[in-house]
C-alpha atoms as a PDB file:
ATOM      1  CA  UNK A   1      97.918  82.819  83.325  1.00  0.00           C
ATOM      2  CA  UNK A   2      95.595  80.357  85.025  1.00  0.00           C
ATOM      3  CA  UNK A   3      94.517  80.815  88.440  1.00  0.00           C
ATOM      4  CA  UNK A   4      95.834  77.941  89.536  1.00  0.00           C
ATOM      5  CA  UNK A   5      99.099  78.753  88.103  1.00  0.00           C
ATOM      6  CA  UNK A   6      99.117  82.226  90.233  1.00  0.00           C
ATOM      7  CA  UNK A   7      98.418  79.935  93.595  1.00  0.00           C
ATOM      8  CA  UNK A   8     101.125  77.471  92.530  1.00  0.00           C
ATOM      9  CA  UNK A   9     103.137  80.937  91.787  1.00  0.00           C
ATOM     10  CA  UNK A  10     101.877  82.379  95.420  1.00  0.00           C
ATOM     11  CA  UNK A  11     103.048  78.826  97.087  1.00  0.00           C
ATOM     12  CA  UNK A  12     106.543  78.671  95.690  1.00  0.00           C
ATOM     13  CA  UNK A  13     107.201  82.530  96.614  1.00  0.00           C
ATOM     14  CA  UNK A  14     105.834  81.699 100.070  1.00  0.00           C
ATOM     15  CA  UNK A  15     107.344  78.554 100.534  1.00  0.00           C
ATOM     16  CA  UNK A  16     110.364  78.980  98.382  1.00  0.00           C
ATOM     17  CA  UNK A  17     111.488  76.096  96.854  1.00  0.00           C
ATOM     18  CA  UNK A  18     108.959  73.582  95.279  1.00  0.00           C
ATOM     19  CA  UNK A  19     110.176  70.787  97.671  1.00  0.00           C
ATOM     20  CA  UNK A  20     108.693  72.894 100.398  1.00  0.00           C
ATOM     21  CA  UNK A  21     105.173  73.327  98.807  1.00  0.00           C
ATOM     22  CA  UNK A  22     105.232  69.181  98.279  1.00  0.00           C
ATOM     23  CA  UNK A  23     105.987  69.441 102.138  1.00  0.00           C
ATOM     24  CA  UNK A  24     103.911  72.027 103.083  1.00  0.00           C
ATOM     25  CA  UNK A  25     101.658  70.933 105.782  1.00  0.00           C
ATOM     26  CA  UNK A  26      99.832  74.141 106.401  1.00  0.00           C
ATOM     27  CA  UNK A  27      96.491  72.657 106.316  1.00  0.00           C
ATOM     28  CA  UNK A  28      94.634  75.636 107.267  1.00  0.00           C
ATOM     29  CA  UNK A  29      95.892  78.053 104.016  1.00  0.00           C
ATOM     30  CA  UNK A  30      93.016  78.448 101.959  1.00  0.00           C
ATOM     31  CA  UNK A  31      95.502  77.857  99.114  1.00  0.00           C
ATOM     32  CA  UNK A  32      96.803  74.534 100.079  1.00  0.00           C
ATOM     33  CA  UNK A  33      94.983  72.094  98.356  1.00  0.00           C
ATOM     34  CA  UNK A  34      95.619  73.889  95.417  1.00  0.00           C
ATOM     35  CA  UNK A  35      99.943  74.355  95.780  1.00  0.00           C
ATOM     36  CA  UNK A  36     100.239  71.769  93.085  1.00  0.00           C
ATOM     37  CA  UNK A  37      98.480  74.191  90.800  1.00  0.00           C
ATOM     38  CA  UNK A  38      95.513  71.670  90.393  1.00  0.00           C
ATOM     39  CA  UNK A  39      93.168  70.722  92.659  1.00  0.00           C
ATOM     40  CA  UNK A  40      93.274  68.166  95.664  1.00  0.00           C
ATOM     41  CA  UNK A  41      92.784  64.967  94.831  1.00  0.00           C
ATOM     42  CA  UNK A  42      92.695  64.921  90.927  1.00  0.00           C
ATOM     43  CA  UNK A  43      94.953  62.568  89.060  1.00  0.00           C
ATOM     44  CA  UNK A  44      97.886  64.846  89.060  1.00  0.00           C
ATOM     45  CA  UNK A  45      97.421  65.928  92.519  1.00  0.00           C
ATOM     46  CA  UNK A  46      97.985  62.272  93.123  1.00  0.00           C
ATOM     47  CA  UNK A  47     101.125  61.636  91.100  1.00  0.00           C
ATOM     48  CA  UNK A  48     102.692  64.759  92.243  1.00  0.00           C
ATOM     49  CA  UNK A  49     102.337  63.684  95.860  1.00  0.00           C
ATOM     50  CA  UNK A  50     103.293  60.152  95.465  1.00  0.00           C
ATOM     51  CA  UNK A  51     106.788  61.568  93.675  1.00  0.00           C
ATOM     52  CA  UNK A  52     106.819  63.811  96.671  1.00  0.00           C
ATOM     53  CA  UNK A  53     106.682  60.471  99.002  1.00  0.00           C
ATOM     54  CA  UNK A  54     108.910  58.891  97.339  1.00  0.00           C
ATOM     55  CA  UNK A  55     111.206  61.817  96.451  1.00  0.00           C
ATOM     56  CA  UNK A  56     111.489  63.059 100.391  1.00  0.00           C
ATOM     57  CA  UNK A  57     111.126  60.022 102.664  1.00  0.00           C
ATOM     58  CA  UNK A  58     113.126  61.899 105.476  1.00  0.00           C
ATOM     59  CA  UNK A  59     111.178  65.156 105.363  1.00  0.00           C
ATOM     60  CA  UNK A  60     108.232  62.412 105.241  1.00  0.00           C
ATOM     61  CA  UNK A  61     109.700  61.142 108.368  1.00  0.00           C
ATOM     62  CA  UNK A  62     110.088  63.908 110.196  1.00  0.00           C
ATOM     63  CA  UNK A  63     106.615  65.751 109.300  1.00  0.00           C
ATOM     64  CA  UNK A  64     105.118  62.064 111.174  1.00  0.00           C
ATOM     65  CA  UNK A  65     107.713  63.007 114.664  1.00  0.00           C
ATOM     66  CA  UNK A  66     106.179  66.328 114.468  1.00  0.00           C
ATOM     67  CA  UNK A  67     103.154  64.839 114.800  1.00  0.00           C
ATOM     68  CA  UNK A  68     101.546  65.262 111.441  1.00  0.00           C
ATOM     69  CA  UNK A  69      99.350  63.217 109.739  1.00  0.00           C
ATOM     70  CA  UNK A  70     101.416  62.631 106.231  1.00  0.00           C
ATOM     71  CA  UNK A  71      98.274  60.848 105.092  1.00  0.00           C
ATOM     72  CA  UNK A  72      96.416  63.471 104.751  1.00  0.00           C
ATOM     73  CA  UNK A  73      98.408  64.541 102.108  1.00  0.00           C
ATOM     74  CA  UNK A  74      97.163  61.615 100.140  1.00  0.00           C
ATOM     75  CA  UNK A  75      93.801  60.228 101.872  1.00  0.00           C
ATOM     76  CA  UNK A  76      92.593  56.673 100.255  1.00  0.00           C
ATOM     77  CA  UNK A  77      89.409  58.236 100.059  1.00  0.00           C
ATOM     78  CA  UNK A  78      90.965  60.818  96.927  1.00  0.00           C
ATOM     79  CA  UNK A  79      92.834  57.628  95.581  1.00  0.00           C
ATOM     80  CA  UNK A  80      89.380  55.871  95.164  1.00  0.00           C
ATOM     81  CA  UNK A  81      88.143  58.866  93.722  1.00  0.00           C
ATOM     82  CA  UNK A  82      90.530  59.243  91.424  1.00  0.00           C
ATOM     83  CA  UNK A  83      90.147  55.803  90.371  1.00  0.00           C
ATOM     84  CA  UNK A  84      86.794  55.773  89.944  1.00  0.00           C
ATOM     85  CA  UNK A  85      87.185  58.758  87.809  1.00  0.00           C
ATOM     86  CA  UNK A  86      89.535  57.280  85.534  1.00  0.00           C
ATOM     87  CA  UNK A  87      87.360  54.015  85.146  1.00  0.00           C
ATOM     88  CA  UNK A  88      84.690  56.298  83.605  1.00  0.00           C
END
């Protein structure tokens, strides 16, 4: 197994459903940017968060009334990245 598949592993015991490691918003795990089981900001980091958008607009909701930045979890900086990646 992968070592990104024992984080993703590690996230979903922690967590404990995989709707709560799209939602996590512990920012300060050293594993977070890695729950996806690939790395922040690659193409499928992107497409798994942008399902997770559109797949949990209340939790979405409610993570922004608790005061947390929901951007973060997709920053237009990766997005360009990504793109630029995928023009190459």
């Amino acid at each position: 197994m992968r070592l990104s598949q024992r984080i993703r592993l590690k996230c979903l015991e922690c967590s404990g459903s995989t709707k709560e490691v799209n939602l996590c918003h512990l920012f300060d795990c050293p594993l977070w940017e890695w729950r996806f089981g690939c790395g922040y900001g690659t193409t499928r980091y992107v497409q798994r968060m942008k399902d997770a958008i559109k797949r949990y607009p209340e939790e979405m909701k409610e993570l922004k009334d608790m005061g947390i930045n929901t951007m973060f979890f997709l920053d237009k900086h990766i997005l360009q990245r990504v793109s630029q990646k995928n023009l190459h």
